[in-house]
C-alpha atoms as a PDB file:
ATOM      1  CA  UNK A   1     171.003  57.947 -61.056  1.00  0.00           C
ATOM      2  CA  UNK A   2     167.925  59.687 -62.444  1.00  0.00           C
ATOM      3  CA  UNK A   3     168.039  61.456 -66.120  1.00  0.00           C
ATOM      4  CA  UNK A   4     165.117  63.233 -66.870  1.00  0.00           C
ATOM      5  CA  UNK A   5     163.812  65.260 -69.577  1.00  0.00           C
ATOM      6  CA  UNK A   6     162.253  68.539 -68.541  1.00  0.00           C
ATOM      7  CA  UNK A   7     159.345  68.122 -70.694  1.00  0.00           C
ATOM      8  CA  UNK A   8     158.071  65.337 -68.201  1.00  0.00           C
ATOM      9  CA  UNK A   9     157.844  67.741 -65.676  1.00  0.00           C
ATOM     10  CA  UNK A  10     155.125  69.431 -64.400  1.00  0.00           C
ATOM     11  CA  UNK A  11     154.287  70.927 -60.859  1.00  0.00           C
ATOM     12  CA  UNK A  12     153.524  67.783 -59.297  1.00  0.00           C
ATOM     13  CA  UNK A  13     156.601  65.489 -60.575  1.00  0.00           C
ATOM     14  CA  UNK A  14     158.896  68.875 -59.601  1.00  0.00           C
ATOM     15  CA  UNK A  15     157.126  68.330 -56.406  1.00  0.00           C
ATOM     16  CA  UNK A  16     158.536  64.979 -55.745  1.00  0.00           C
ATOM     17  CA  UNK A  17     161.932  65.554 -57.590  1.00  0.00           C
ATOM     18  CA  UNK A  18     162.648  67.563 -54.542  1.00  0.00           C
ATOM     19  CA  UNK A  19     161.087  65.453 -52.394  1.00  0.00           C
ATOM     20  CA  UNK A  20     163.303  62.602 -53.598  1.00  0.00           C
ATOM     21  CA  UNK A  21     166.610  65.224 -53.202  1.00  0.00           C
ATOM     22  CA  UNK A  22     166.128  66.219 -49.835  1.00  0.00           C
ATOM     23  CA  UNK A  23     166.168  62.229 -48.428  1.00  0.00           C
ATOM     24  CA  UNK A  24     169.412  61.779 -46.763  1.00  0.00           C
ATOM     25  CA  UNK A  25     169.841  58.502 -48.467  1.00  0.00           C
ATOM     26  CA  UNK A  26     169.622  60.047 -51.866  1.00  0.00           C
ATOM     27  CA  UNK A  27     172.594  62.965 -51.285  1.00  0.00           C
ATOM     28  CA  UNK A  28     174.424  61.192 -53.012  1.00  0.00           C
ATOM     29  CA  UNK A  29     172.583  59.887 -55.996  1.00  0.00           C
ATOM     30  CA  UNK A  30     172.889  61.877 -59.339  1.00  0.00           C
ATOM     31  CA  UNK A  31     170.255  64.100 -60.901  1.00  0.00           C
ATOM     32  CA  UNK A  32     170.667  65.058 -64.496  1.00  0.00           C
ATOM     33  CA  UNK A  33     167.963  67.434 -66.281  1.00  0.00           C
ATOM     34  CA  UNK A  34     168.238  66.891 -70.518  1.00  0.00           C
ATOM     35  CA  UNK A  35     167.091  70.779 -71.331  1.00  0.00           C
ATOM     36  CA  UNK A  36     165.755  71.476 -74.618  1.00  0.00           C
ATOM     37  CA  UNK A  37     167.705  73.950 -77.024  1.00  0.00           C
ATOM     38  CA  UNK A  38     163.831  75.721 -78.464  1.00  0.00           C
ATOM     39  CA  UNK A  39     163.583  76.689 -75.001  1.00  0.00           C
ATOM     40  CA  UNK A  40     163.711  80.796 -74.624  1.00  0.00           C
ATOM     41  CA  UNK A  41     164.999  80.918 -71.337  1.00  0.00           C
ATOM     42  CA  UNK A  42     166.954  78.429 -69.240  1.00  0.00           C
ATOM     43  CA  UNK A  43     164.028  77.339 -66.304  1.00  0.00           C
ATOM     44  CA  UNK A  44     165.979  75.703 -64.008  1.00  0.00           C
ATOM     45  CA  UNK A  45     169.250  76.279 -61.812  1.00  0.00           C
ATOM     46  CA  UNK A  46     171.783  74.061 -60.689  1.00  0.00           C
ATOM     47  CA  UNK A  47     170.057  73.740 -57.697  1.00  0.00           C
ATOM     48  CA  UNK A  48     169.558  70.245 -56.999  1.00  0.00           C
ATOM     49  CA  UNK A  49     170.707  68.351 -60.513  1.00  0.00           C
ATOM     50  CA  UNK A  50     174.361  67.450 -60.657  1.00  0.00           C
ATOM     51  CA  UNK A  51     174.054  67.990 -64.365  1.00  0.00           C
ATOM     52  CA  UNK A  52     171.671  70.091 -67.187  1.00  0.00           C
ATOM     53  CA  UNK A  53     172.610  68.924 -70.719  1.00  0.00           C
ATOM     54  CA  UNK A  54     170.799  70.815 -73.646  1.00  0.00           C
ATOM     55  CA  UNK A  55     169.604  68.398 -76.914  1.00  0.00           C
ATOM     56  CA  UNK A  56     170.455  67.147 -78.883  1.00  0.00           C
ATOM     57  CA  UNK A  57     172.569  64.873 -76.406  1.00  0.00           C
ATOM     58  CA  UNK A  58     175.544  62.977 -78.164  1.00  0.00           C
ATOM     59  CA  UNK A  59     175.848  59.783 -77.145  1.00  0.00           C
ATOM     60  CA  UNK A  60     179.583  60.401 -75.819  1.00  0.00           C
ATOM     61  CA  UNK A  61     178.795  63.464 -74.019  1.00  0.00           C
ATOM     62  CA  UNK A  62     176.121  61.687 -71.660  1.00  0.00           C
ATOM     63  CA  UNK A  63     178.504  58.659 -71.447  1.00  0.00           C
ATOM     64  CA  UNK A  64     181.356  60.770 -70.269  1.00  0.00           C
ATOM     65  CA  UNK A  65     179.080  63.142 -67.855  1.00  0.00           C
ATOM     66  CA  UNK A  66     177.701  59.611 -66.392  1.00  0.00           C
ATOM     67  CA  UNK A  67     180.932  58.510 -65.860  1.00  0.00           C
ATOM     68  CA  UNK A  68     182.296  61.452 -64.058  1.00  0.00           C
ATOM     69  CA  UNK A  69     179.070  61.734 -62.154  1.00  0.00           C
ATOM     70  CA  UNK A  70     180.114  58.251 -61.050  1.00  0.00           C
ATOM     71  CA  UNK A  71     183.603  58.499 -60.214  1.00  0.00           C
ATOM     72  CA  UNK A  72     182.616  61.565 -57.697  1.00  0.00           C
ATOM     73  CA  UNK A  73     179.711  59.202 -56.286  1.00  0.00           C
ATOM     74  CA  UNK A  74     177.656  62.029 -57.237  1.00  0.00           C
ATOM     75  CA  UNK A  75     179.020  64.391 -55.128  1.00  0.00           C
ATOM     76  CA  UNK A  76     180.555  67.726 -56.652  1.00  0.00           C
ATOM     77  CA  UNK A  77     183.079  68.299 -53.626  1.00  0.00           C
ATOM     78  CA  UNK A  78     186.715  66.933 -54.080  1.00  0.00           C
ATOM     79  CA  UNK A  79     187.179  63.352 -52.628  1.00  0.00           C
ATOM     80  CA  UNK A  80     188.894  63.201 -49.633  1.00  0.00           C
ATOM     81  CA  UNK A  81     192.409  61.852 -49.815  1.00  0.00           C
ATOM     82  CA  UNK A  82     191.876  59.003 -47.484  1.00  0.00           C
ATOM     83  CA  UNK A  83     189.419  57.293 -49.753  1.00  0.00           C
ATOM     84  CA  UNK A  84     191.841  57.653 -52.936  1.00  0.00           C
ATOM     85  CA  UNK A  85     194.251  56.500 -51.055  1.00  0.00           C
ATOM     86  CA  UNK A  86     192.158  53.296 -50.099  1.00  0.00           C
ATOM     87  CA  UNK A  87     190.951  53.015 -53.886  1.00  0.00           C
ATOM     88  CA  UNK A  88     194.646  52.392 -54.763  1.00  0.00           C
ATOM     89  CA  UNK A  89     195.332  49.511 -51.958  1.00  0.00           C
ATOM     90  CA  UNK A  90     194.612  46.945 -54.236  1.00  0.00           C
ATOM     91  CA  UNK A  91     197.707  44.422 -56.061  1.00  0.00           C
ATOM     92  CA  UNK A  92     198.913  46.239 -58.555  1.00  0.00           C
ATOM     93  CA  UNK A  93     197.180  46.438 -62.651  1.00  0.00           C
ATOM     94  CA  UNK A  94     194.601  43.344 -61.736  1.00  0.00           C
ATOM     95  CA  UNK A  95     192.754  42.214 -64.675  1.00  0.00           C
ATOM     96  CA  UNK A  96     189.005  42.225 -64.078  1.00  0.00           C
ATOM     97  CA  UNK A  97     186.627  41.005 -66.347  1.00  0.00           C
ATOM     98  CA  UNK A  98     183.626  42.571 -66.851  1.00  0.00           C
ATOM     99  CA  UNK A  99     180.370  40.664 -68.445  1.00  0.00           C
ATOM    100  CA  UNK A 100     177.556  43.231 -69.393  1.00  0.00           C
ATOM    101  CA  UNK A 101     175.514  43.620 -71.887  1.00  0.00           C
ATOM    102  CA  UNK A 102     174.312  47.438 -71.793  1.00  0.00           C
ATOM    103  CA  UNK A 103     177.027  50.052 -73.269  1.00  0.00           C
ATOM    104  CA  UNK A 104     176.368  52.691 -71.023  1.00  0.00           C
ATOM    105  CA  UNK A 105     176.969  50.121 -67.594  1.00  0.00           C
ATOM    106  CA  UNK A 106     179.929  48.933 -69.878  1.00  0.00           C
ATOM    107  CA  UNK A 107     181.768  52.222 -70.404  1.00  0.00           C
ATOM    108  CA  UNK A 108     181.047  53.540 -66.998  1.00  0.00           C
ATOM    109  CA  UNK A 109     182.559  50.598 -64.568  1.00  0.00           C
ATOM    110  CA  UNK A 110     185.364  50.212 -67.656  1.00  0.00           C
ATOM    111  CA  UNK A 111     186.288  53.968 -66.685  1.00  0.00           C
ATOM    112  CA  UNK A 112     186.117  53.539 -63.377  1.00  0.00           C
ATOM    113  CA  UNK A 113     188.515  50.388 -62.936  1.00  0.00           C
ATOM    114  CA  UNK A 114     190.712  52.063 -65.059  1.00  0.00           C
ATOM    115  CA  UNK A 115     190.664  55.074 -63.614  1.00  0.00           C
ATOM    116  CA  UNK A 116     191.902  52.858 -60.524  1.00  0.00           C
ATOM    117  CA  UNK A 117     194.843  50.818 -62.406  1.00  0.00           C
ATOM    118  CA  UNK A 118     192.788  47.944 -63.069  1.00  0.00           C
ATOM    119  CA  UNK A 119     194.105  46.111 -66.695  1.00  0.00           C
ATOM    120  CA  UNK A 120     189.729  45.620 -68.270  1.00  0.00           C
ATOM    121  CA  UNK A 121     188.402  42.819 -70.718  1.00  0.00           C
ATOM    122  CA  UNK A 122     184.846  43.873 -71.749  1.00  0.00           C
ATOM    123  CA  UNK A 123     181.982  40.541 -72.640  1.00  0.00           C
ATOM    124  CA  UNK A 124     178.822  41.445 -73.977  1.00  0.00           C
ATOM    125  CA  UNK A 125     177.301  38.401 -73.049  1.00  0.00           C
ATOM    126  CA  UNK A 126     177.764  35.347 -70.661  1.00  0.00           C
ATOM    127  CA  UNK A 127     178.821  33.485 -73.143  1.00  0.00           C
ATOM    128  CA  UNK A 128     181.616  35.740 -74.317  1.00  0.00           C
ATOM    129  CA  UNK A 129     182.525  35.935 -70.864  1.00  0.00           C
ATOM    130  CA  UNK A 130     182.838  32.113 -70.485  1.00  0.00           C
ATOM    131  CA  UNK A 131     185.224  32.000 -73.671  1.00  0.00           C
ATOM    132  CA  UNK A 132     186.883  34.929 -72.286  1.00  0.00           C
ATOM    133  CA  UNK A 133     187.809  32.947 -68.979  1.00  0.00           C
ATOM    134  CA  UNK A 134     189.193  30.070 -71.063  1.00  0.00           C
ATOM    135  CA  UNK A 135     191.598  31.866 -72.370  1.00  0.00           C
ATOM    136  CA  UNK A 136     192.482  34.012 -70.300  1.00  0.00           C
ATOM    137  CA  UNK A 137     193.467  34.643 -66.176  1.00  0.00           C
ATOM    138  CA  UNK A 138     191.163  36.998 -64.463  1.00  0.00           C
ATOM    139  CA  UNK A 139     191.958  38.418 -61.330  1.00  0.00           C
ATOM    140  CA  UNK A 140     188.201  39.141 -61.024  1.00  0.00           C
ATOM    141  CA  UNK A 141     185.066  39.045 -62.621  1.00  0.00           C
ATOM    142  CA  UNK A 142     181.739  41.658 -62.645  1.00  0.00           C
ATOM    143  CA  UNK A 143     179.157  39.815 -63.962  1.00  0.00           C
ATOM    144  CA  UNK A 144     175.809  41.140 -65.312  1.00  0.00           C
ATOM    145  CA  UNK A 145     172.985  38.392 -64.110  1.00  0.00           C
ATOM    146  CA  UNK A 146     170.470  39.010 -66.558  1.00  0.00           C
ATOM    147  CA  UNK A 147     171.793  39.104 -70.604  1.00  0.00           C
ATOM    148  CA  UNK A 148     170.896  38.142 -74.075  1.00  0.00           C
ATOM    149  CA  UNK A 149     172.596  34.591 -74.885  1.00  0.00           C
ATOM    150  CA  UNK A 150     173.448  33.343 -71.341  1.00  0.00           C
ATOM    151  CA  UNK A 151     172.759  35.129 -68.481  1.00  0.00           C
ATOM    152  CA  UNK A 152     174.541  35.871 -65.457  1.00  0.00           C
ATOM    153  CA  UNK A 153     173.699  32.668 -63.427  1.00  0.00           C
ATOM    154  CA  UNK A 154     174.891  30.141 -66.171  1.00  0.00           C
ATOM    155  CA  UNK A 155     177.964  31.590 -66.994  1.00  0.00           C
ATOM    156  CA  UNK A 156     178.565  31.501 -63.204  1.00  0.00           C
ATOM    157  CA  UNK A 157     177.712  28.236 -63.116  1.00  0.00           C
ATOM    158  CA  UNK A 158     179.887  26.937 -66.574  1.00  0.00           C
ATOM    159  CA  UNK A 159     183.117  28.779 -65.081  1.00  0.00           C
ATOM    160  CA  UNK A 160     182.928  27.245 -62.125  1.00  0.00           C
ATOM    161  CA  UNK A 161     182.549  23.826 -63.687  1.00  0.00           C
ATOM    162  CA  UNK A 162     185.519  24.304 -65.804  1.00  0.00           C
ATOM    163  CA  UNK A 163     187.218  25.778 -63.309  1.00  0.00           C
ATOM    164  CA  UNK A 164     187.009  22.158 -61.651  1.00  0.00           C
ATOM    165  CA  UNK A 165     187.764  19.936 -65.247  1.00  0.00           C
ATOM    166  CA  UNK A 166     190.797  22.385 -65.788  1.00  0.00           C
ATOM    167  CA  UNK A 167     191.753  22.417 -62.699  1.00  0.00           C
ATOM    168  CA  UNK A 168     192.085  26.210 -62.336  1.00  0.00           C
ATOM    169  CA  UNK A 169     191.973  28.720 -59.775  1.00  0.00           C
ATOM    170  CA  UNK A 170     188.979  29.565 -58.906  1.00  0.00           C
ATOM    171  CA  UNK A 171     188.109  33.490 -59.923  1.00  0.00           C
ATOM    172  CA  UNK A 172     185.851  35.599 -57.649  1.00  0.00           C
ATOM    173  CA  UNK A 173     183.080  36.455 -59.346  1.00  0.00           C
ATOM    174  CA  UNK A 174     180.758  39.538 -57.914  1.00  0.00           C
ATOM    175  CA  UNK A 175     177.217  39.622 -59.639  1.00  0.00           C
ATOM    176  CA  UNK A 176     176.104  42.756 -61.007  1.00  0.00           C
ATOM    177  CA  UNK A 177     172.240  42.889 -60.365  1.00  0.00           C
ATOM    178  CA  UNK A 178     169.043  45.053 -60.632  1.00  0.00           C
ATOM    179  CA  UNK A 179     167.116  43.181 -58.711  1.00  0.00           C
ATOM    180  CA  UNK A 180     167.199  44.145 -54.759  1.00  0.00           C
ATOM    181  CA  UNK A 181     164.181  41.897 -53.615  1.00  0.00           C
ATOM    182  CA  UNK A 182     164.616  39.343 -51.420  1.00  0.00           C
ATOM    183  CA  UNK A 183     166.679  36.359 -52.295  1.00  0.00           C
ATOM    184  CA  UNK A 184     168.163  37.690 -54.959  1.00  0.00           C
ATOM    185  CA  UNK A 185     171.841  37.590 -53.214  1.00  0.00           C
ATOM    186  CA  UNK A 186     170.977  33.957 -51.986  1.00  0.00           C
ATOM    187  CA  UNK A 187     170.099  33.080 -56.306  1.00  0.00           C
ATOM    188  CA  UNK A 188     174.147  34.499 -57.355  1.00  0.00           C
ATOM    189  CA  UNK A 189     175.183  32.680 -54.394  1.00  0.00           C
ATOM    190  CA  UNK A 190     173.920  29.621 -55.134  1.00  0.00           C
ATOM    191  CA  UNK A 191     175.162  30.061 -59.311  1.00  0.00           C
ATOM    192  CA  UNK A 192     178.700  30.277 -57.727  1.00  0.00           C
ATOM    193  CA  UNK A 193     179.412  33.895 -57.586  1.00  0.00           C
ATOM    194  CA  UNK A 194     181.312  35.184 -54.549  1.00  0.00           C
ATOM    195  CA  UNK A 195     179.624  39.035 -53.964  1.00  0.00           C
ATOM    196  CA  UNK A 196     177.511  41.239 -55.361  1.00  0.00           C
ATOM    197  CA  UNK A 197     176.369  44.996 -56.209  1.00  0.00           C
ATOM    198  CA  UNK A 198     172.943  46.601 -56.807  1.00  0.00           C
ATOM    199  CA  UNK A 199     173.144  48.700 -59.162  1.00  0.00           C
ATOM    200  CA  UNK A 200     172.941  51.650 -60.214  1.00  0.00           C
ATOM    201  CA  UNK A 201     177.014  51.313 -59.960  1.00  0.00           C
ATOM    202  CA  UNK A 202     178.125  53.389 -57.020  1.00  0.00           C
ATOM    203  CA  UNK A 203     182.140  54.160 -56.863  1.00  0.00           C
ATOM    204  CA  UNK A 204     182.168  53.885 -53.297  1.00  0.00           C
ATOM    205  CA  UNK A 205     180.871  50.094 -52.943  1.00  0.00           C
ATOM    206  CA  UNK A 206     182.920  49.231 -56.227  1.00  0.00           C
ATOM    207  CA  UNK A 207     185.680  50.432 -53.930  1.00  0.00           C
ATOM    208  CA  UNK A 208     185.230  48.086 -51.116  1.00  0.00           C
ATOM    209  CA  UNK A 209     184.558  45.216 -54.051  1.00  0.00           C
ATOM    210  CA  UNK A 210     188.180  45.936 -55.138  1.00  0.00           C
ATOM    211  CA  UNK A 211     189.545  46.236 -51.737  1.00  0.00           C
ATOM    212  CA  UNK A 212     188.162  43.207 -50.370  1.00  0.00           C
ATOM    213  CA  UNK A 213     188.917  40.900 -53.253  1.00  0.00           C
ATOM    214  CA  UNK A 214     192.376  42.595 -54.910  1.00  0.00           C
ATOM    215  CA  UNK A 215     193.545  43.443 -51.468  1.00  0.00           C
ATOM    216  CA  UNK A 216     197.343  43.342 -51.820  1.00  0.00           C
ATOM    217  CA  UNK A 217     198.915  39.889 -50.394  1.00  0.00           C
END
């Protein structure tokens, strides 16, 4: 997802803006253009952004426009019946956990599991999230890698350990990362998690996460 305030443009970034739209690998990826309200005339069309807000932005009105960009995948078009139905073939209200620090990533994958019947405990941190899992069952867990307190990797790693002291079931955990160089999946792997997603969060692959790991028994 790109947000970007039309005072950064100029002919040149324009220039690649489109350049960046056309790609068929970015069709799908969300555009939104923050307008400003001294401006005389509106510059732009719809052409090409998936959203134009006008500032002042409130906080819940980007949230909410994020998080129905999101749930469409950035597309505008209606979503075919055959992937809702797919969405929903999961065992019914799971309880996912999700670990992450920034609000916006927070509210956005909280509305979309939701949105899907999923039963959500928010952590801010990895720590939170390890006191979360002692006290509670998880179905599954999205968790954040890198976060103030305890990151990502160590909270993998401390669940998993008490998962073996408790004797408990062992939770699949699916990292939530930024980082898409090599040997990053390889680094969550080896702290114990079971999966994970690049982000920016895209509704179709948090689909398949659900599917594959809540598929019903």
């Amino acid at each position: 997802m790109f947000i970007i305030d039309e005072l950064a443009l100029d002919e040149d970034s324009e220039r690649k803006i489109k350049q960046l739209q056309s790609k068929p690998s970015m069709k799908h990826v969300p555009f939104i253009l923050i307008e400003h309200s001294f401006s005389e005339t509106p510059s732009h069309s719809m052409n090409g952004w998936k959203a134009i807000l006008t500032k002042p932005v409130l906080a819940d009105h980007l949230l909410r426009e994020i998080a129905a960009l999101l749930k469409a995948g950035g597309r505008q078009e209606e979503t075919a019946p055959k992937e809702k139905e797919a969405a929903l073939e999961i065992r019914e209200m799971p309880h996912i956990l999700v670990v992450e620090d920034d609000p916006v990533n927070q509210r956005v994958i909280h509305d979309l599991l939701e949105n899907w019947g999923c039963r959500v405990t928010l952590a801010g941190n990895g720590k939170e999230g390890v006191n979360q899992v002692k006290q509670n069952h998880y179905d599954l867990i999205f968790m954040d890698c890198v976060m103030p307190v305890m990151d990502g990797y160590r909270a993998a790693e401390t669940i998993r350990i008490l998962e073996k002291e408790k004797n408990m079931d062992k939770t699949p955990i699916v990292a939530l990362t930024a980082r898409a160089g090599k040997g990053e999946d390889q680094k969550c792997f080896d702290a114990g998690m079971d999966d994970y997603m690049t982000k920016p969060l895209n509704k179709d692959l948090v689909q398949k996460i659900l599917k594959k790991w809540l598929d019903k028994p």
